[in-house]
C-alpha atoms as a PDB file:
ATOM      1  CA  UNK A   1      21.845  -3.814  19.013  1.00  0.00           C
ATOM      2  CA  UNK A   2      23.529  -6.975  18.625  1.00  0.00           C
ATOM      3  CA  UNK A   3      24.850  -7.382  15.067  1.00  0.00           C
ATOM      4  CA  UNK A   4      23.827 -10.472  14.443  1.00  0.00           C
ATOM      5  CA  UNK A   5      20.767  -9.585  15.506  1.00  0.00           C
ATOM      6  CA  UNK A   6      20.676  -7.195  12.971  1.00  0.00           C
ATOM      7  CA  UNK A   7      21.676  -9.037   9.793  1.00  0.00           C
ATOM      8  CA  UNK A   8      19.011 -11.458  10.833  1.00  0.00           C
ATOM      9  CA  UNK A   9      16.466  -8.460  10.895  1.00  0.00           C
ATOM     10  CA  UNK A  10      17.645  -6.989   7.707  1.00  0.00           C
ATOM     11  CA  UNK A  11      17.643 -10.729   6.169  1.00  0.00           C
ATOM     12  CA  UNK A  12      13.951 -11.189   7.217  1.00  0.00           C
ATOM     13  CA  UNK A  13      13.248  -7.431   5.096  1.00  0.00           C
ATOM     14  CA  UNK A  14      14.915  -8.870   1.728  1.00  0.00           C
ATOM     15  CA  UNK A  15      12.066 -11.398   2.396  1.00  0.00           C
ATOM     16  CA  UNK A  16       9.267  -9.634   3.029  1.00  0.00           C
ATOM     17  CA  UNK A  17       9.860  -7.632   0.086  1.00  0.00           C
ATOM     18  CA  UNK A  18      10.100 -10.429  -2.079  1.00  0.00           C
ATOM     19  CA  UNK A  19       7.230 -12.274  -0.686  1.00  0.00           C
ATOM     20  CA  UNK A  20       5.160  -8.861  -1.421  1.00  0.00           C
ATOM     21  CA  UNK A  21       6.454  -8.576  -4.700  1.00  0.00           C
ATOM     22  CA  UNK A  22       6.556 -11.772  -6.164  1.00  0.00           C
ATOM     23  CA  UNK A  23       2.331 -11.649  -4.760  1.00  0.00           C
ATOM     24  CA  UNK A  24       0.593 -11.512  -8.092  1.00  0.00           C
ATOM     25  CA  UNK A  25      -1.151  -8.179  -8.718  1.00  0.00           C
ATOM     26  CA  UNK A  26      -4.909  -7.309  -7.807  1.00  0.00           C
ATOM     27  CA  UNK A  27      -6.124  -4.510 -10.072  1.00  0.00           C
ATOM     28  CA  UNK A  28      -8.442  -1.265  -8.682  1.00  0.00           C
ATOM     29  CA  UNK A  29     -10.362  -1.361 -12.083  1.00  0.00           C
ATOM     30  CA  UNK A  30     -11.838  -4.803 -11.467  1.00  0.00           C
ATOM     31  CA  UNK A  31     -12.154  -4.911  -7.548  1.00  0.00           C
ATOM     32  CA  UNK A  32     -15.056  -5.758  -5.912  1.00  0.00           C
ATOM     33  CA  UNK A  33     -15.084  -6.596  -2.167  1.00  0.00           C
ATOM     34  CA  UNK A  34     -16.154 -10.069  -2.506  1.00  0.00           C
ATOM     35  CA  UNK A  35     -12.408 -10.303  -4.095  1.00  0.00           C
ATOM     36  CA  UNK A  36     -10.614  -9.034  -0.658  1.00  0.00           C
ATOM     37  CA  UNK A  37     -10.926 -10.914   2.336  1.00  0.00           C
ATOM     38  CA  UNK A  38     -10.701  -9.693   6.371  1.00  0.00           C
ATOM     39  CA  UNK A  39      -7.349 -10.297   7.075  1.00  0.00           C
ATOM     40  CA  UNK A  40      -4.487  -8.598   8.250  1.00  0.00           C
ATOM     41  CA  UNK A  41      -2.136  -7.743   5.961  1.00  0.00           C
ATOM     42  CA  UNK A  42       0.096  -5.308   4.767  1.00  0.00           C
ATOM     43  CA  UNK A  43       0.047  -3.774   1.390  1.00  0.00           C
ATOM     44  CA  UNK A  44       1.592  -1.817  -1.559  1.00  0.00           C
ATOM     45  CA  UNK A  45      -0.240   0.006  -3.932  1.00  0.00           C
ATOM     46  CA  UNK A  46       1.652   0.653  -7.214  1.00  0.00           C
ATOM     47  CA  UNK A  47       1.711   2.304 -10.864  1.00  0.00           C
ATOM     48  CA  UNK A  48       0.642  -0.380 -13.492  1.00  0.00           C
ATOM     49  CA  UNK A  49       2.677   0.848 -16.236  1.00  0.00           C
ATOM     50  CA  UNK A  50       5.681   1.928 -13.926  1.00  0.00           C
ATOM     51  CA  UNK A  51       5.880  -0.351 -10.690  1.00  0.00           C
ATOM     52  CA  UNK A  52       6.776   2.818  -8.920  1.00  0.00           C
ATOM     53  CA  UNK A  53       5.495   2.022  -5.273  1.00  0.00           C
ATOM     54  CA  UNK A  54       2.637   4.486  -4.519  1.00  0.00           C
ATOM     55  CA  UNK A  55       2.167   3.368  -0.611  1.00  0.00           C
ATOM     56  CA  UNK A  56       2.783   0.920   1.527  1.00  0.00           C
ATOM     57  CA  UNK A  57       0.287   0.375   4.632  1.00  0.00           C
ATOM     58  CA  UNK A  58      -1.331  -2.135   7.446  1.00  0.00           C
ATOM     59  CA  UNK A  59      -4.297  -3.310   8.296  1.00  0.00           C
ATOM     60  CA  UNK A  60      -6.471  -5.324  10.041  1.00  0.00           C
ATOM     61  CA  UNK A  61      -9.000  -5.965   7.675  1.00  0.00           C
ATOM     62  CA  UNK A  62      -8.140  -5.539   4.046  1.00  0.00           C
ATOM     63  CA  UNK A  63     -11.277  -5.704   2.371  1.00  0.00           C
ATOM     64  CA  UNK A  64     -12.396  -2.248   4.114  1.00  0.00           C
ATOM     65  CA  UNK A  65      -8.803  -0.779   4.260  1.00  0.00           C
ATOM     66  CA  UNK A  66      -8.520  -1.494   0.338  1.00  0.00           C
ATOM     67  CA  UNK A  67     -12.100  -1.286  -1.088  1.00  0.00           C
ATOM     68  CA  UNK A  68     -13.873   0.839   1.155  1.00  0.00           C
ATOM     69  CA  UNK A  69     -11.323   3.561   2.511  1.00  0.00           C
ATOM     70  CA  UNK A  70      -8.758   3.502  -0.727  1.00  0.00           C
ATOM     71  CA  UNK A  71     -11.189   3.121  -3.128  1.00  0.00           C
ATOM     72  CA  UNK A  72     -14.271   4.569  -1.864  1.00  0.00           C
ATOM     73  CA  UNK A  73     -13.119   6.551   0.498  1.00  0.00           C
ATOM     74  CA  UNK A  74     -13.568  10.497   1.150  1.00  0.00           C
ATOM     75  CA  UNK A  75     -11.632  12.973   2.769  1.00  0.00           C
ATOM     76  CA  UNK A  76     -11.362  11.552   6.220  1.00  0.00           C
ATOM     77  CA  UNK A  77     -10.880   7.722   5.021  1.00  0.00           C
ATOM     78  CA  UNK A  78      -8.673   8.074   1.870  1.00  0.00           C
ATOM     79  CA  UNK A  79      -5.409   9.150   2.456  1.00  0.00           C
ATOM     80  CA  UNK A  80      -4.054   8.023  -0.856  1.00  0.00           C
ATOM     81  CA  UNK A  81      -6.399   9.959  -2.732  1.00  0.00           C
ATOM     82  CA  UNK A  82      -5.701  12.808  -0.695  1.00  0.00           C
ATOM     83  CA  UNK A  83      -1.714  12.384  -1.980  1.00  0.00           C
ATOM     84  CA  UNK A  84      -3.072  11.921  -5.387  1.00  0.00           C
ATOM     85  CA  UNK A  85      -4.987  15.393  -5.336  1.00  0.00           C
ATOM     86  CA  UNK A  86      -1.646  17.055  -3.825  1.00  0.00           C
ATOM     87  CA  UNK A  87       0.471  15.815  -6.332  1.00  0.00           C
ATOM     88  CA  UNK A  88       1.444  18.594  -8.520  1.00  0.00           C
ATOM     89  CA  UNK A  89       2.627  15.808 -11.235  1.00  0.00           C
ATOM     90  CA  UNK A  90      -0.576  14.822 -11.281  1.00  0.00           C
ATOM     91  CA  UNK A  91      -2.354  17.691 -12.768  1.00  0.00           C
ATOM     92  CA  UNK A  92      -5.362  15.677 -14.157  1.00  0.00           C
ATOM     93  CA  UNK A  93      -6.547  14.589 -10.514  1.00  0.00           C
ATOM     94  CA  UNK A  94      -8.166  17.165  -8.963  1.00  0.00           C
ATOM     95  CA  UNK A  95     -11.233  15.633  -7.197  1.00  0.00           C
ATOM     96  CA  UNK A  96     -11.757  12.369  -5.110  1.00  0.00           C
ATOM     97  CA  UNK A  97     -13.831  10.952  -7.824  1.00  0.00           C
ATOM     98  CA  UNK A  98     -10.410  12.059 -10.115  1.00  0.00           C
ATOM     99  CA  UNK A  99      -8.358  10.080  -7.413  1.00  0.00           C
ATOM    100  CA  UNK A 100     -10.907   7.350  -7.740  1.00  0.00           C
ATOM    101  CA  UNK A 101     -10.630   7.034 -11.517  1.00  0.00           C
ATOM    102  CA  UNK A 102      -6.446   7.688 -11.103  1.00  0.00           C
ATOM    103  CA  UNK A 103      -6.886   4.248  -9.111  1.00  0.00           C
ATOM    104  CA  UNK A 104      -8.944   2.208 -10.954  1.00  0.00           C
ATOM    105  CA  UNK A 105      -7.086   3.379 -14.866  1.00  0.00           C
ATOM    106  CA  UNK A 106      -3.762   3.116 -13.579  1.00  0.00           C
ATOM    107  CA  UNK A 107      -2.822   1.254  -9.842  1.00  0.00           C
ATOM    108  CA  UNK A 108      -2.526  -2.619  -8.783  1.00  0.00           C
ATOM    109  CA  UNK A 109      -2.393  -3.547  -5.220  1.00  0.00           C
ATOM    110  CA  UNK A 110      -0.396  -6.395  -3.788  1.00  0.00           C
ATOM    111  CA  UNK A 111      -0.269  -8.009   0.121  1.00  0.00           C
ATOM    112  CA  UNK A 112       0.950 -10.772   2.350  1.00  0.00           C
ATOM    113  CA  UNK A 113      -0.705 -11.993   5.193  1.00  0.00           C
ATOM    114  CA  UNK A 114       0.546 -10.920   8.414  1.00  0.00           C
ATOM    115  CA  UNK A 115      -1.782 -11.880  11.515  1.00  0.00           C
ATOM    116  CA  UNK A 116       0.711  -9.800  14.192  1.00  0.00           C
ATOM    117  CA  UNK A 117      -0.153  -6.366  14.508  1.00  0.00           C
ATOM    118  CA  UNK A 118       3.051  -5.347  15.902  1.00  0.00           C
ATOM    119  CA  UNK A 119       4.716  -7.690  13.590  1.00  0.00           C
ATOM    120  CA  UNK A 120       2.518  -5.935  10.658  1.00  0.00           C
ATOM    121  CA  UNK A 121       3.892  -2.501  11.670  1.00  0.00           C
ATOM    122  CA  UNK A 122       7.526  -3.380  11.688  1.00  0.00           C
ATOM    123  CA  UNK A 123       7.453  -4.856   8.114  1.00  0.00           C
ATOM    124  CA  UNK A 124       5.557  -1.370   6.861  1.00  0.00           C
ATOM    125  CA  UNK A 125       8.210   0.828   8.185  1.00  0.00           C
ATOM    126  CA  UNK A 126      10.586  -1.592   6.963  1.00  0.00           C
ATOM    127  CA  UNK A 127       9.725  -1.767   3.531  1.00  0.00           C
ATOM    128  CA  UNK A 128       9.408   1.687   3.025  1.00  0.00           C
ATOM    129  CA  UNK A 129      12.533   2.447   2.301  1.00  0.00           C
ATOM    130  CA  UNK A 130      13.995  -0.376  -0.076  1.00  0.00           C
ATOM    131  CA  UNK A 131      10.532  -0.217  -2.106  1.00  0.00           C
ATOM    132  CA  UNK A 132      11.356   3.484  -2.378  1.00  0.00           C
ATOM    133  CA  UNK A 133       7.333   4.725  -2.109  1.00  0.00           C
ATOM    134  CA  UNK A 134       6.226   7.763  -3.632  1.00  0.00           C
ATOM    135  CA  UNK A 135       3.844   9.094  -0.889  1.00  0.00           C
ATOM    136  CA  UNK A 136       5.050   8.254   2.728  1.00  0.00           C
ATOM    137  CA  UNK A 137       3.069  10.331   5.561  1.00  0.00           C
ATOM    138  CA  UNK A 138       5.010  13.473   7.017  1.00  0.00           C
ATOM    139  CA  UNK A 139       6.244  13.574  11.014  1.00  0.00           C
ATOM    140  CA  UNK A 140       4.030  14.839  13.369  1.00  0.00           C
END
C-alpha cells in the first residue's frame, strides 16, 4: 500500500473516532424505539461510570439492531448479552433478563451515521482497536 495512502486512511480513523465520541450519549435505561431511527450506522456501546468500550458494531437499521436485538434480544439476536453472561467479572449477570438489567443500570450507546455498507464495515474494524473494546467476536 501506498504510504500516503495510508496516513490518509489512518487520518480518516482519528476522525471517526472522534466523531463517535464526541456523539452525545443515548442511555439503555430510558430507550424506547421511537428514540432510534432506521439508519445505518455504526455504534459503541459503553460503561456509564467507566467509558470502557463494551462493543463496537454495524448496522443497517439501528432502531432494531439497538432496541430490539441488544436490548430485547435472546439467545440468537443478542450477542452482547451473550458476552455479558460469559463474563466471569461479571458474576451478578447470569440470565438474559440479568444482561438486560446490566444494560439498562449501567451502558450508554453512541453512533454516527454511515449510509455505505462497505464503508460502515471498514470504520468497525477500524475502531476496534484504538477504542480498545472489551468484547470483540473470536475468529472463525
Amino acid at each position: 500500500m501506498n504510504p500516503e495512502i495510508f496516513s490518509r486512511r489512518s487520518a480518516q480513523i482519528i476522525k471517526f473516532v472522534d466523531r463517535l465520541w464526541n456523539q452525545p450519549p443515548i442511555y439503555f435505561s430510558n430507550l424506547t424505539p421511537s428514540m432510534l431511527r432506521r439508519i445505518g450506522s455504526v455504534y459503541l456501546i459503553a460503561h456509564r461510570g467507566t467509558d470502557e468500550v463494551l462493543y463496537i458494531g454495524r448496522t443497517v437499521n439501528l432502531q432494531r439492531r439497538l432496541y430490539t436485538n441488544h436490548l430485547m434480544g435472546n439467545k440468537s439476536t443478542a450477542r452482547l448479552k451473550k458476552y455479558l453472561i460469559e463474563d466471569p467479572d461479571l458474576p451478578i449477570v447470569q440470565t438474559y433478563e440479568d444482561a438486560k438489567r446490566y444494560l439498562q443500570d449501567n451502558c450508554y450507546f453512541k453512533y454516527i451515521k454511515v449510509t455505505n455498507w462497505k464503508l460502515r464495515g471498514y470504520i468497525e474494524g477500524m475502531l476496534a482497536y484504538p477504542l480498545k473494546v472489551r468484547y470483540i467476536e473470536k475468529e472463525h
